[in-house]
PDB file of N, CA and C in Angstrom:
ATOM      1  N   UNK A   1       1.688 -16.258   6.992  1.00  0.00           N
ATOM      2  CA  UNK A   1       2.168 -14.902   7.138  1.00  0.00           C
ATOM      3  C   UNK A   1       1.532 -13.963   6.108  1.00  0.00           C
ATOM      4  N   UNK A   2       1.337 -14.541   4.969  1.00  0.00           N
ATOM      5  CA  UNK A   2       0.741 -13.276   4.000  1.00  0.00           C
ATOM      6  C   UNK A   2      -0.780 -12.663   4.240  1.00  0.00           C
ATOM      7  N   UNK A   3      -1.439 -13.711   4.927  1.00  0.00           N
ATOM      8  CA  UNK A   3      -2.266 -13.547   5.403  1.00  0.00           C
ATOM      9  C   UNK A   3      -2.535 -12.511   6.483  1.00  0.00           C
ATOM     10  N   UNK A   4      -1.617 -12.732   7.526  1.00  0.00           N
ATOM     11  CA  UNK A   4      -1.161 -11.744   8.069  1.00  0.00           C
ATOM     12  C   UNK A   4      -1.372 -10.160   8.188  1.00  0.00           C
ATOM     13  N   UNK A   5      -0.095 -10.458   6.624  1.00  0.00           N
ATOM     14  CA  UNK A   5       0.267  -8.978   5.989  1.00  0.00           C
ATOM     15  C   UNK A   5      -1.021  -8.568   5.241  1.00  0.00           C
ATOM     16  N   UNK A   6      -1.874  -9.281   4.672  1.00  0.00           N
ATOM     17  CA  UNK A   6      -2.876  -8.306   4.190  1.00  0.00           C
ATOM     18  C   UNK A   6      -4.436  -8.091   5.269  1.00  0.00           C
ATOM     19  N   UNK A   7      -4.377  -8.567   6.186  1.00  0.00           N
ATOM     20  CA  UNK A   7      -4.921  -7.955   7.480  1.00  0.00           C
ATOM     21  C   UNK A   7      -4.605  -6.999   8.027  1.00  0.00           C
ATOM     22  N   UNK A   8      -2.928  -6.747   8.347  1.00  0.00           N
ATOM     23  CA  UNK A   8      -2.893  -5.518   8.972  1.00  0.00           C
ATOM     24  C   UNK A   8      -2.912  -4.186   7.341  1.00  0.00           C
ATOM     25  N   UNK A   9      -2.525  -4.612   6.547  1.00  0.00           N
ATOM     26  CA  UNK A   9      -2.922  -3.252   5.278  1.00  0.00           C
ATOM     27  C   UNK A   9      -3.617  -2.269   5.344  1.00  0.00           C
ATOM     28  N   UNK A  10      -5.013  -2.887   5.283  1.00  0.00           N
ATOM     29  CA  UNK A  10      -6.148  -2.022   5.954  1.00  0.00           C
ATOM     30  C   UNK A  10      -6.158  -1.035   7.156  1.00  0.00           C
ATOM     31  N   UNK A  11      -5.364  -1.811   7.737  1.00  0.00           N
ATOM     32  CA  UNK A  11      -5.096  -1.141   9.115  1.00  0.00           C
ATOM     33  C   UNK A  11      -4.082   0.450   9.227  1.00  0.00           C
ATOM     34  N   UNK A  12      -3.397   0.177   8.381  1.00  0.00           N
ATOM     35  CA  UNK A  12      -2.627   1.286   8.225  1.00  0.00           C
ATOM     36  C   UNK A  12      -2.801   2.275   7.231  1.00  0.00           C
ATOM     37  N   UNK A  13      -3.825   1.547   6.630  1.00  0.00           N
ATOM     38  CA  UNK A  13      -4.231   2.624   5.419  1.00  0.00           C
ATOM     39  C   UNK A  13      -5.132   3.937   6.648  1.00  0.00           C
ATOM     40  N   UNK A  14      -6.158   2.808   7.182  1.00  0.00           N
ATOM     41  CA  UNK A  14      -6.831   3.483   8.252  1.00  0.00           C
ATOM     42  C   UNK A  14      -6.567   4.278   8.942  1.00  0.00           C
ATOM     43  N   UNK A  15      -5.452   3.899   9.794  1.00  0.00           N
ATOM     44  CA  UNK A  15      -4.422   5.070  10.762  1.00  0.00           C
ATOM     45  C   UNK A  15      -3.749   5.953   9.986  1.00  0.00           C
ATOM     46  N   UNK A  16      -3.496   5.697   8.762  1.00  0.00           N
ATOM     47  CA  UNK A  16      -2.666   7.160   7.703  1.00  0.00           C
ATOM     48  C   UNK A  16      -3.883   7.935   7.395  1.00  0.00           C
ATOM     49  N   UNK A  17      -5.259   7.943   7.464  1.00  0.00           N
ATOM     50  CA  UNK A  17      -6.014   8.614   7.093  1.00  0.00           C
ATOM     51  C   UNK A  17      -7.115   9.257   8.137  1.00  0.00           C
ATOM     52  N   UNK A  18      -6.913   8.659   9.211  1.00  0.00           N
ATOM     53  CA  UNK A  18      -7.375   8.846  10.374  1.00  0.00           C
ATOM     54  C   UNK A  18      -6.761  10.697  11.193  1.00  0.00           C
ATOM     55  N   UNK A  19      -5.466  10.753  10.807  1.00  0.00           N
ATOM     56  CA  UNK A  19      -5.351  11.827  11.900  1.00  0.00           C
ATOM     57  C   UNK A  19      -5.514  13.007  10.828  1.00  0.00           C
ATOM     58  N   UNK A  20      -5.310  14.205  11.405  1.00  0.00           N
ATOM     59  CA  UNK A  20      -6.195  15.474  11.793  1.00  0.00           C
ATOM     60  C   UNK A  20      -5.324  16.343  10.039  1.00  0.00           C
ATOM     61  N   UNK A  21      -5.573  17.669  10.154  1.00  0.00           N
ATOM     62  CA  UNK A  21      -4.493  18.347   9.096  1.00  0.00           C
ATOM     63  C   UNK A  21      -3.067  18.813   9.661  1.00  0.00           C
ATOM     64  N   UNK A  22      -2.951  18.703  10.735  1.00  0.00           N
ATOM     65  CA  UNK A  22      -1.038  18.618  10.765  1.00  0.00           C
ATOM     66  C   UNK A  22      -0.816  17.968  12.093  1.00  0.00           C
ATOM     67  N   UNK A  23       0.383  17.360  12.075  1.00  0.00           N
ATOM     68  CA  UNK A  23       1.139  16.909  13.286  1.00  0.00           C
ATOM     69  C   UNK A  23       1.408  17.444  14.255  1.00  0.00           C
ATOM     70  N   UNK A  24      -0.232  17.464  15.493  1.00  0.00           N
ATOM     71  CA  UNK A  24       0.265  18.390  16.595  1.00  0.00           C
ATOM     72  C   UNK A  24       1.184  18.362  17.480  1.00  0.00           C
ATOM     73  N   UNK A  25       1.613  17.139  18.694  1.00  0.00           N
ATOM     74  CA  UNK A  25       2.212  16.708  19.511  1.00  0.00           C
ATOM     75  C   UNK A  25       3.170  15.960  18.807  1.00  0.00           C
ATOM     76  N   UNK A  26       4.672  15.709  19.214  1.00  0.00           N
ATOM     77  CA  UNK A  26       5.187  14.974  19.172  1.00  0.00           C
ATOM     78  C   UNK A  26       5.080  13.221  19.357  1.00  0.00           C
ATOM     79  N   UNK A  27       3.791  13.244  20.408  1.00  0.00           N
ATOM     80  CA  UNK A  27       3.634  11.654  20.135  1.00  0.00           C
ATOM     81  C   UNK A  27       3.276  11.664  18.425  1.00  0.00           C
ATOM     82  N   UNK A  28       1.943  11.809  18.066  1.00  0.00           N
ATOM     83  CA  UNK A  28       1.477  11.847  16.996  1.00  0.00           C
ATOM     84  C   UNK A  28       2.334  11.931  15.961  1.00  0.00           C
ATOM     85  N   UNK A  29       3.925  12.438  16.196  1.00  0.00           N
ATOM     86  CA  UNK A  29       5.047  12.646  14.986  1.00  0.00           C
ATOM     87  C   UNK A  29       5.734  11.214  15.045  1.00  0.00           C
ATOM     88  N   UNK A  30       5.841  10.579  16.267  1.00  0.00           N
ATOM     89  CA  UNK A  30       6.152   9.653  16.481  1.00  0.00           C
ATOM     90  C   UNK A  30       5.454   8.523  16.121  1.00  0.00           C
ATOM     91  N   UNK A  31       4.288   8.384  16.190  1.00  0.00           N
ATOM     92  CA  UNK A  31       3.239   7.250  15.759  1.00  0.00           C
ATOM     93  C   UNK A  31       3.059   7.244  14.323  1.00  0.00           C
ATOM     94  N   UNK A  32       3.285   8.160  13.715  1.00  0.00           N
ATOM     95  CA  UNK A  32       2.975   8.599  12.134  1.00  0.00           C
ATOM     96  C   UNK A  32       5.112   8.191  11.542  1.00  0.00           C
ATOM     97  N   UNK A  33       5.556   8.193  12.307  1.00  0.00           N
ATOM     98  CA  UNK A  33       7.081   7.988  12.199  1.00  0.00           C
ATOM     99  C   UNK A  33       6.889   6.018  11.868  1.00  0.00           C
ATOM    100  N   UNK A  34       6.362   6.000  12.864  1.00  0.00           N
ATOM    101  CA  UNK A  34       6.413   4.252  12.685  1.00  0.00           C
ATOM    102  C   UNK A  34       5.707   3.880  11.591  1.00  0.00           C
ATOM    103  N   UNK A  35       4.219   4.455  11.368  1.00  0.00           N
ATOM    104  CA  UNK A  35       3.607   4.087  10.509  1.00  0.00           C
ATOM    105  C   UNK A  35       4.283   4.003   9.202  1.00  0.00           C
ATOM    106  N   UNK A  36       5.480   4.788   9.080  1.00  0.00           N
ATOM    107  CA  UNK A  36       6.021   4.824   8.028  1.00  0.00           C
ATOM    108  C   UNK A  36       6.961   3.808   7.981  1.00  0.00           C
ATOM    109  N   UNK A  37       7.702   3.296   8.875  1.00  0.00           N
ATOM    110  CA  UNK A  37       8.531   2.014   8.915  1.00  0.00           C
ATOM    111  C   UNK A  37       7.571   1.002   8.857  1.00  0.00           C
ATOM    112  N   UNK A  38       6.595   0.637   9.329  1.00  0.00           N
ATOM    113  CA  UNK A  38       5.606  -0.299   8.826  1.00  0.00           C
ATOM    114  C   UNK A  38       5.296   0.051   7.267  1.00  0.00           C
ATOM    115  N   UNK A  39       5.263   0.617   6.588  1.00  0.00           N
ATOM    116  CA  UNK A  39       4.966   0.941   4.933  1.00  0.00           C
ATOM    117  C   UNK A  39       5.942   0.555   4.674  1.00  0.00           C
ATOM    118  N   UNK A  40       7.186   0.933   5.093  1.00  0.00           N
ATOM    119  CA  UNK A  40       8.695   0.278   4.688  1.00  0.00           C
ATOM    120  C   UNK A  40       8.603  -1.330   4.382  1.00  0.00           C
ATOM    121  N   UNK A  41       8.230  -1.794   5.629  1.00  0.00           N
ATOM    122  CA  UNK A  41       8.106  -2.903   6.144  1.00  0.00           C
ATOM    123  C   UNK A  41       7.055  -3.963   4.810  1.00  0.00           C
ATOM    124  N   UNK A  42       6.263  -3.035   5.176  1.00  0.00           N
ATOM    125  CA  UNK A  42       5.101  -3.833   4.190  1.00  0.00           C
ATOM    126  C   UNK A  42       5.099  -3.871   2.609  1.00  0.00           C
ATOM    127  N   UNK A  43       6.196  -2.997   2.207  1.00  0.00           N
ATOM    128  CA  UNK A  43       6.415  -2.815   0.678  1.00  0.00           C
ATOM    129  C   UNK A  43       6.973  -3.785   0.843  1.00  0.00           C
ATOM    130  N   UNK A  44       7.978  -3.979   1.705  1.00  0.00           N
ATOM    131  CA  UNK A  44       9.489  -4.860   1.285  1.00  0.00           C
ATOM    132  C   UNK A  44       8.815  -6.314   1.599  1.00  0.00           C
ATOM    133  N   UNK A  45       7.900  -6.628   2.165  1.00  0.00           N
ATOM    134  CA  UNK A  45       7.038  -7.840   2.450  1.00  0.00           C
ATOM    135  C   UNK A  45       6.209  -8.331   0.939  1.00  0.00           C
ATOM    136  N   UNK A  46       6.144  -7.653   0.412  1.00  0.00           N
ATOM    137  CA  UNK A  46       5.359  -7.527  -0.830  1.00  0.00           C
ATOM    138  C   UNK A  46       6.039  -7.704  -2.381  1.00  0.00           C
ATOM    139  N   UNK A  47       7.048  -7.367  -1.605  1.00  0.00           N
ATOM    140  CA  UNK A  47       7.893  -7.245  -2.982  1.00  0.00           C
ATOM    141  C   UNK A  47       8.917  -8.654  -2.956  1.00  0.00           C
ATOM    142  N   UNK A  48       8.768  -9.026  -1.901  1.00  0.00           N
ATOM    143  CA  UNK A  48       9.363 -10.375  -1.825  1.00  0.00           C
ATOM    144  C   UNK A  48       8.073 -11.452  -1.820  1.00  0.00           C
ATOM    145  N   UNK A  49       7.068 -11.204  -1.795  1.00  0.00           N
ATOM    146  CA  UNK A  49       5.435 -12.320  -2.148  1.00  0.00           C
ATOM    147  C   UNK A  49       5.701 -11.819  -3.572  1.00  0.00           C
ATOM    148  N   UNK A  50       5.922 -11.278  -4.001  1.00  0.00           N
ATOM    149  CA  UNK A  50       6.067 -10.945  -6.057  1.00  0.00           C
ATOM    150  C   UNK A  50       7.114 -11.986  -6.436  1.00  0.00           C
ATOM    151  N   UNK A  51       7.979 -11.267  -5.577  1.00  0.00           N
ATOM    152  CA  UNK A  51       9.329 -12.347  -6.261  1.00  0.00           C
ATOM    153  C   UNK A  51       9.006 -13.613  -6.106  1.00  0.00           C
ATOM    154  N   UNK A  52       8.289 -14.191  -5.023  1.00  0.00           N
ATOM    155  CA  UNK A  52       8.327 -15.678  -4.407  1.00  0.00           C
ATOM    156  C   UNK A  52       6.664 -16.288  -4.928  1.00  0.00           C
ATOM    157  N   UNK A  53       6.098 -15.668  -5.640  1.00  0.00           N
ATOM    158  CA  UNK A  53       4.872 -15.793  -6.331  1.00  0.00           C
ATOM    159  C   UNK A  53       4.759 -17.166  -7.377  1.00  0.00           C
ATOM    160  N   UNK A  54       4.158 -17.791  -7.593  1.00  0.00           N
ATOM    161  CA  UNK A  54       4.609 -18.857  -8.739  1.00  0.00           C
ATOM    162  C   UNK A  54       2.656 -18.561  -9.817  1.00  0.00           C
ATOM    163  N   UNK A  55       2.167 -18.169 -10.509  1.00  0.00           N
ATOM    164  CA  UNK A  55       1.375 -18.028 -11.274  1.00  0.00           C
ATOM    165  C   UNK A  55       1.746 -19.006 -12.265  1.00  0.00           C
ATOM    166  N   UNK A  56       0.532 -20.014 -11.801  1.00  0.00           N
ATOM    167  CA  UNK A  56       0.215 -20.725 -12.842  1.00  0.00           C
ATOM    168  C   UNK A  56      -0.537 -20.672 -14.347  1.00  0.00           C
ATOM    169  N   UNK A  57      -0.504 -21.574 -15.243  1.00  0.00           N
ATOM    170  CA  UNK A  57      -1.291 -21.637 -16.488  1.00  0.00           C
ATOM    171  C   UNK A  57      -2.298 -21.486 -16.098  1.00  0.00           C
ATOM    172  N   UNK A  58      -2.807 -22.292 -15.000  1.00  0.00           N
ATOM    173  CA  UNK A  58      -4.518 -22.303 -15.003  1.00  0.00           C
ATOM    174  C   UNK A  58      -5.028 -21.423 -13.923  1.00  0.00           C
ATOM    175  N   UNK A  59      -4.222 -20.771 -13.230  1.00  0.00           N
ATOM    176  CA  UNK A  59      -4.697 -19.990 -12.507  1.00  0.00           C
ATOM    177  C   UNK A  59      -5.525 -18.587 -13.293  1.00  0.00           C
ATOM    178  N   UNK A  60      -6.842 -18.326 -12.604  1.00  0.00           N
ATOM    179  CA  UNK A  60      -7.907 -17.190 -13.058  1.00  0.00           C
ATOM    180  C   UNK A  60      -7.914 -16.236 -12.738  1.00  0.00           C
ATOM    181  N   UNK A  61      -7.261 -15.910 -11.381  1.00  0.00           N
ATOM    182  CA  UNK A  61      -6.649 -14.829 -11.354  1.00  0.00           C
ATOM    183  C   UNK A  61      -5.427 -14.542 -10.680  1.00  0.00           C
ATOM    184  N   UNK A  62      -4.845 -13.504 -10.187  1.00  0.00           N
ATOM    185  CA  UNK A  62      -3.255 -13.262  -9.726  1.00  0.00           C
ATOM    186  C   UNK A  62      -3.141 -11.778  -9.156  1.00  0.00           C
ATOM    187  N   UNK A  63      -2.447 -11.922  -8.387  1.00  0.00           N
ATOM    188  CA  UNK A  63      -2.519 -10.509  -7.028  1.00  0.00           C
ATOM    189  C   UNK A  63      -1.863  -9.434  -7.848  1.00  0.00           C
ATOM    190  N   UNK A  64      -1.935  -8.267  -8.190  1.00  0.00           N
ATOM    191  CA  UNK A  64      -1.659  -6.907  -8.541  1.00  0.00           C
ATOM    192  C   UNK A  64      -0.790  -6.206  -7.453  1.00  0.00           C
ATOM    193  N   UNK A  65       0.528  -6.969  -7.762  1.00  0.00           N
ATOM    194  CA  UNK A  65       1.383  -5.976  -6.352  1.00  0.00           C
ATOM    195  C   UNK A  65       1.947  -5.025  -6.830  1.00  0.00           C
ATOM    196  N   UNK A  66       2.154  -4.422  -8.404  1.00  0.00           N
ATOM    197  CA  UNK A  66       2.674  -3.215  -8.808  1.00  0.00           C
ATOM    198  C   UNK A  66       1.525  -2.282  -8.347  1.00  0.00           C
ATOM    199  N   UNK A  67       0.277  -2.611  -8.156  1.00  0.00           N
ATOM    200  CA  UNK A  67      -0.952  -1.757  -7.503  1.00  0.00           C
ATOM    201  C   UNK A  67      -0.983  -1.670  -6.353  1.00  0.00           C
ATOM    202  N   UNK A  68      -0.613  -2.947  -5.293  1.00  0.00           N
ATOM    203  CA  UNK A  68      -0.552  -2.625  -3.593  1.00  0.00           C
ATOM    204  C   UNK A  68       0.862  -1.499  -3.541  1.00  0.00           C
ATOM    205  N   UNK A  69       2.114  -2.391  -4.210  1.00  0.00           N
ATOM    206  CA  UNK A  69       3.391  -0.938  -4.015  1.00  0.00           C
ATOM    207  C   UNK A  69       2.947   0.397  -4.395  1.00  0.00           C
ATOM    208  N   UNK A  70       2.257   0.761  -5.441  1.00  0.00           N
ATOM    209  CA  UNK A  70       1.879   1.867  -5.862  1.00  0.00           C
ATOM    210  C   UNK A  70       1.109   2.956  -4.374  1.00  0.00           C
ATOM    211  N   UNK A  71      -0.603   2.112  -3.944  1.00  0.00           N
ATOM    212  CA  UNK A  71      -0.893   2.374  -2.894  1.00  0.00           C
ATOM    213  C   UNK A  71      -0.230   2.647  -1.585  1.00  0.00           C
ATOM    214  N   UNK A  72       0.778   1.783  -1.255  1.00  0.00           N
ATOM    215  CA  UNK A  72       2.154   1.882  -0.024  1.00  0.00           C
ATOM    216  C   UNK A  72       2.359   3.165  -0.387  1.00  0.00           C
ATOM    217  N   UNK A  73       3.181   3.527  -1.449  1.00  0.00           N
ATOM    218  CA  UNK A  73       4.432   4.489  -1.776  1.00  0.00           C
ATOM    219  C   UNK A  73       2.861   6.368  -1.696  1.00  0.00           C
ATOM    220  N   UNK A  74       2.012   6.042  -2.320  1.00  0.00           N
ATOM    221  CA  UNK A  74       0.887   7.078  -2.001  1.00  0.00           C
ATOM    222  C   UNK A  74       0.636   7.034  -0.599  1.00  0.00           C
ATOM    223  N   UNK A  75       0.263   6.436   0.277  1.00  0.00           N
ATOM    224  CA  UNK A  75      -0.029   6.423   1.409  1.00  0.00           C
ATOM    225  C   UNK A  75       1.582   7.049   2.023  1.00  0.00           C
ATOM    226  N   UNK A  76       2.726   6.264   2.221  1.00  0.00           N
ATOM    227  CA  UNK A  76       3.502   6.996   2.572  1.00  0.00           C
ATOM    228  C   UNK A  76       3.523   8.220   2.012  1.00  0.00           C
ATOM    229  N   UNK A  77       3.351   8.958   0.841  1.00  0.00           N
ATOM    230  CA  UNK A  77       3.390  10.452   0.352  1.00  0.00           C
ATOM    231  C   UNK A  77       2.576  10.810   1.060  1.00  0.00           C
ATOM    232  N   UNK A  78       1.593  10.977   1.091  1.00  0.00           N
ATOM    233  CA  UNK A  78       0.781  11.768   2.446  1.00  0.00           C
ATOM    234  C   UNK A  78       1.018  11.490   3.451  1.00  0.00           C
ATOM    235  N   UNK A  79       1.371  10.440   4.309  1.00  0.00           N
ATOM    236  CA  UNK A  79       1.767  10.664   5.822  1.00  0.00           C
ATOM    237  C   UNK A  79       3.433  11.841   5.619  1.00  0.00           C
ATOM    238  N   UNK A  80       3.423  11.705   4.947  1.00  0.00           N
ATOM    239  CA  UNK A  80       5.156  12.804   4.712  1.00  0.00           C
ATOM    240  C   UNK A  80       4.586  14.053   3.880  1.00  0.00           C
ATOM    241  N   UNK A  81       3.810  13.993   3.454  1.00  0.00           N
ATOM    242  CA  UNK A  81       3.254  15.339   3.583  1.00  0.00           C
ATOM    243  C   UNK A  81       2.857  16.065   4.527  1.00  0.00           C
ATOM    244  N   UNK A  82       2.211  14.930   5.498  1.00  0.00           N
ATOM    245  CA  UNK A  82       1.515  15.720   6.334  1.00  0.00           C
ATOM    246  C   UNK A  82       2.513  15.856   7.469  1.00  0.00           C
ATOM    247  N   UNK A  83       3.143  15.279   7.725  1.00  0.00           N
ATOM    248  CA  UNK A  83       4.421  15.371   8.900  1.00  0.00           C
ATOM    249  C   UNK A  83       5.537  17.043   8.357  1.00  0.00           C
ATOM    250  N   UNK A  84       5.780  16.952   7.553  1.00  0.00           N
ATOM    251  CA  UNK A  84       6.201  18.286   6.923  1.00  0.00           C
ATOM    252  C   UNK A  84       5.364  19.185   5.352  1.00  0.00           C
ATOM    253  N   UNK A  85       4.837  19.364   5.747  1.00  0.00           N
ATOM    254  CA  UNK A  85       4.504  20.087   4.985  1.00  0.00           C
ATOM    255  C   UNK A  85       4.645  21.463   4.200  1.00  0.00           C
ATOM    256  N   UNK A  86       5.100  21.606   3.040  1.00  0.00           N
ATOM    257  CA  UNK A  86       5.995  22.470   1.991  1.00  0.00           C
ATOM    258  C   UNK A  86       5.300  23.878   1.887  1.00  0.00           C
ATOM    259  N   UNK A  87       3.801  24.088   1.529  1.00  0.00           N
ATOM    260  CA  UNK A  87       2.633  24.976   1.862  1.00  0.00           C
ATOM    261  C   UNK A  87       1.556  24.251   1.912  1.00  0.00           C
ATOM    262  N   UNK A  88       0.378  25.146   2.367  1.00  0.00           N
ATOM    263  CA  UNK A  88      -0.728  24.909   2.189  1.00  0.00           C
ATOM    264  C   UNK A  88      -1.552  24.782   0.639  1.00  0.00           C
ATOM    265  N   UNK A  89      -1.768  23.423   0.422  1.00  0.00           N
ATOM    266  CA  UNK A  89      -2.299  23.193  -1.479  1.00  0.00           C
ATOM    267  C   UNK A  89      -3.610  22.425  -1.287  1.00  0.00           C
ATOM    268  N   UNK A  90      -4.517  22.379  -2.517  1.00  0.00           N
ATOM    269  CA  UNK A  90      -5.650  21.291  -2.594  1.00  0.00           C
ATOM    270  C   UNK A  90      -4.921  19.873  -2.002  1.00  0.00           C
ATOM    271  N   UNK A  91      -6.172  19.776  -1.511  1.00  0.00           N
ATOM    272  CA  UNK A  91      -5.654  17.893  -1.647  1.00  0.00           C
ATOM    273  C   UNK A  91      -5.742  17.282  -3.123  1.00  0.00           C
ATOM    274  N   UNK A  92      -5.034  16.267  -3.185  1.00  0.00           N
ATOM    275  CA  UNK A  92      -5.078  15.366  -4.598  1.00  0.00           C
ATOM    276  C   UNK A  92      -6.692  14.559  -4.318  1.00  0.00           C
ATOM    277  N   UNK A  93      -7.352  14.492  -5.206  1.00  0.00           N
ATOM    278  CA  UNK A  93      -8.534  14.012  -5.092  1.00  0.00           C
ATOM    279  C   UNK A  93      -8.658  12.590  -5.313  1.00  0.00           C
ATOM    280  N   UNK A  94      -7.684  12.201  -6.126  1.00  0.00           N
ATOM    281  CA  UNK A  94      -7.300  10.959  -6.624  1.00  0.00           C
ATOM    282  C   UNK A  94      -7.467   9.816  -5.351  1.00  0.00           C
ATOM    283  N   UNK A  95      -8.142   8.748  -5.634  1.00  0.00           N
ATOM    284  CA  UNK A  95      -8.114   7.473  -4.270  1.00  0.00           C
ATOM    285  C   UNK A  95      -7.688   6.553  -4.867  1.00  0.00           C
ATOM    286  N   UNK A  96      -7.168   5.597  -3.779  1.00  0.00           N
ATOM    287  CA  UNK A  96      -6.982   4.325  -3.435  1.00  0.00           C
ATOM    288  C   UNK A  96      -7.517   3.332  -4.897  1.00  0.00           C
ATOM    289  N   UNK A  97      -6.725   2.986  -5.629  1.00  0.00           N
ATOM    290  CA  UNK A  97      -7.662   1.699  -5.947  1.00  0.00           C
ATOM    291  C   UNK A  97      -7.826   0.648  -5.251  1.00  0.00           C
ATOM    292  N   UNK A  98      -7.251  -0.080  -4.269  1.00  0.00           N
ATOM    293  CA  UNK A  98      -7.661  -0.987  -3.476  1.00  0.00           C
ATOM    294  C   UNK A  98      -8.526  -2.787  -3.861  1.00  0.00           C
ATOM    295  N   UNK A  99      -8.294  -2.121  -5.087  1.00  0.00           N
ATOM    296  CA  UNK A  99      -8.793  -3.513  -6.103  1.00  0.00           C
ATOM    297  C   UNK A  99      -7.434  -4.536  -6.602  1.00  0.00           C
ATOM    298  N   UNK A 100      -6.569  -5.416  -6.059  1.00  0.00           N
ATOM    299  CA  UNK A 100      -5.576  -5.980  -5.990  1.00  0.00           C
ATOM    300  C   UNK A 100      -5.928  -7.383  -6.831  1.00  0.00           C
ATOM    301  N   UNK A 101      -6.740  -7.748  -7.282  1.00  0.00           N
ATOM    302  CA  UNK A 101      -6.839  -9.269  -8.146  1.00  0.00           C
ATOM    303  C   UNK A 101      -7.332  -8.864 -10.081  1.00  0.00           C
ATOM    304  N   UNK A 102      -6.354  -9.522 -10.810  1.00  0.00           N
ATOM    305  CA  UNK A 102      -6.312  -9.335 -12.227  1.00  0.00           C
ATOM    306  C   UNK A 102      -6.514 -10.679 -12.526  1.00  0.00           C
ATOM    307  N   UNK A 103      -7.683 -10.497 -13.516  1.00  0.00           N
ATOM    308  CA  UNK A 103      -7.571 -11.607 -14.259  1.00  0.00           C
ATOM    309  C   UNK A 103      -6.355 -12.024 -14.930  1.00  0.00           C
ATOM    310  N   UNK A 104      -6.180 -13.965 -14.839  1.00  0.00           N
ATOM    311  CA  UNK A 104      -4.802 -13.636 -15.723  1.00  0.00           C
ATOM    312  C   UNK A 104      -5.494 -13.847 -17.106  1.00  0.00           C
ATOM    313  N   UNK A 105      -4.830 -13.591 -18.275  1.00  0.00           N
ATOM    314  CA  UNK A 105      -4.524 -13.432 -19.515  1.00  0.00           C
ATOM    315  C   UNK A 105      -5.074 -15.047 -19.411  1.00  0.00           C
ATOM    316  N   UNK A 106      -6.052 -15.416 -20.756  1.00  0.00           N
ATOM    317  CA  UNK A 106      -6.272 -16.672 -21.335  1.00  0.00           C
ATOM    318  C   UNK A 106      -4.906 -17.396 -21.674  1.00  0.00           C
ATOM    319  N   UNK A 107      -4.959 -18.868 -21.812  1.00  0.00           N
ATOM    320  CA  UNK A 107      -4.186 -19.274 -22.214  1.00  0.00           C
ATOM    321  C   UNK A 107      -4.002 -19.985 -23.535  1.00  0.00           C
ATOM    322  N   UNK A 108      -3.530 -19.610 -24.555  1.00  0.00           N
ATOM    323  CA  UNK A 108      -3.693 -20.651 -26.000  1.00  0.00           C
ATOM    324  C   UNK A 108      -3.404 -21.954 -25.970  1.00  0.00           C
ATOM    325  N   UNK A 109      -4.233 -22.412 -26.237  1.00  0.00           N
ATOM    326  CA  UNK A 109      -3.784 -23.995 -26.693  1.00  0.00           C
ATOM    327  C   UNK A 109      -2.184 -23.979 -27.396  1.00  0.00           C
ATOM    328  N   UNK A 110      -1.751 -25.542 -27.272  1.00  0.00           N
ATOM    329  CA  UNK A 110      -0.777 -25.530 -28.507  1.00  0.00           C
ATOM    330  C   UNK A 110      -1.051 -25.890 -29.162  1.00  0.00           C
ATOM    331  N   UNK A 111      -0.653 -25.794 -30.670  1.00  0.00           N
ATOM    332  CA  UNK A 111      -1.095 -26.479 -31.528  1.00  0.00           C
ATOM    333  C   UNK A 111      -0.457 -27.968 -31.821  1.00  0.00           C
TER     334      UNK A 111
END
């Protein structure tokens, strides 16, 4: 399943960045509606692979999910921006890090 979940990711990053500067038709309010219960969906999927995570001593590296939630919760801010929108402002220029693997921390010997 996690596998899964980080196949479709991409996918929705894609479709949140894909449509136009405002929500013309009601389908489109509707499809951008789900997309957001899928972000729901996919935080809360994520945040339970954190909890259920086991990082070992010798493991070299380890998944960055305070960085995928971060990305979710931005991606949902712009699809809800763009579904209502407050005025017309710059866009935030700021992107995606999309870089999800941290080295872990060395480990000391004991003495």
């Amino acid at each position: 399943m996690p596998t899964t979940f980080f196949r479709i990711c991409p996918l929705f990053v894609l479709l949140t960045f894909h449509a136009g500067s405002y929500a013309a038709s009601a389908h489109e309010r509707e499809q951008l509606s789900l997309v957001q219960q899928q972000l729901d969906t996919i935080e809360h999927l994520s945040t339970r692979a954190k909890t259920a995570s086991t990082t070992g001593a010798d493991d070299r590296y380890r998944f960055d999910y305070p960085q995928l939630i971060q990305d979710i919760q931005r991606i949902r801010h712009g699809v809800q921006g763009y579904l209502s929108p407050s005025r017309a402002q710059p866009l935030d220029p700021a992107e995606l890090v999309g870089d999800y693997r941290l080295d872990a921390p060395p480990v000391e010997p004991s003495p």
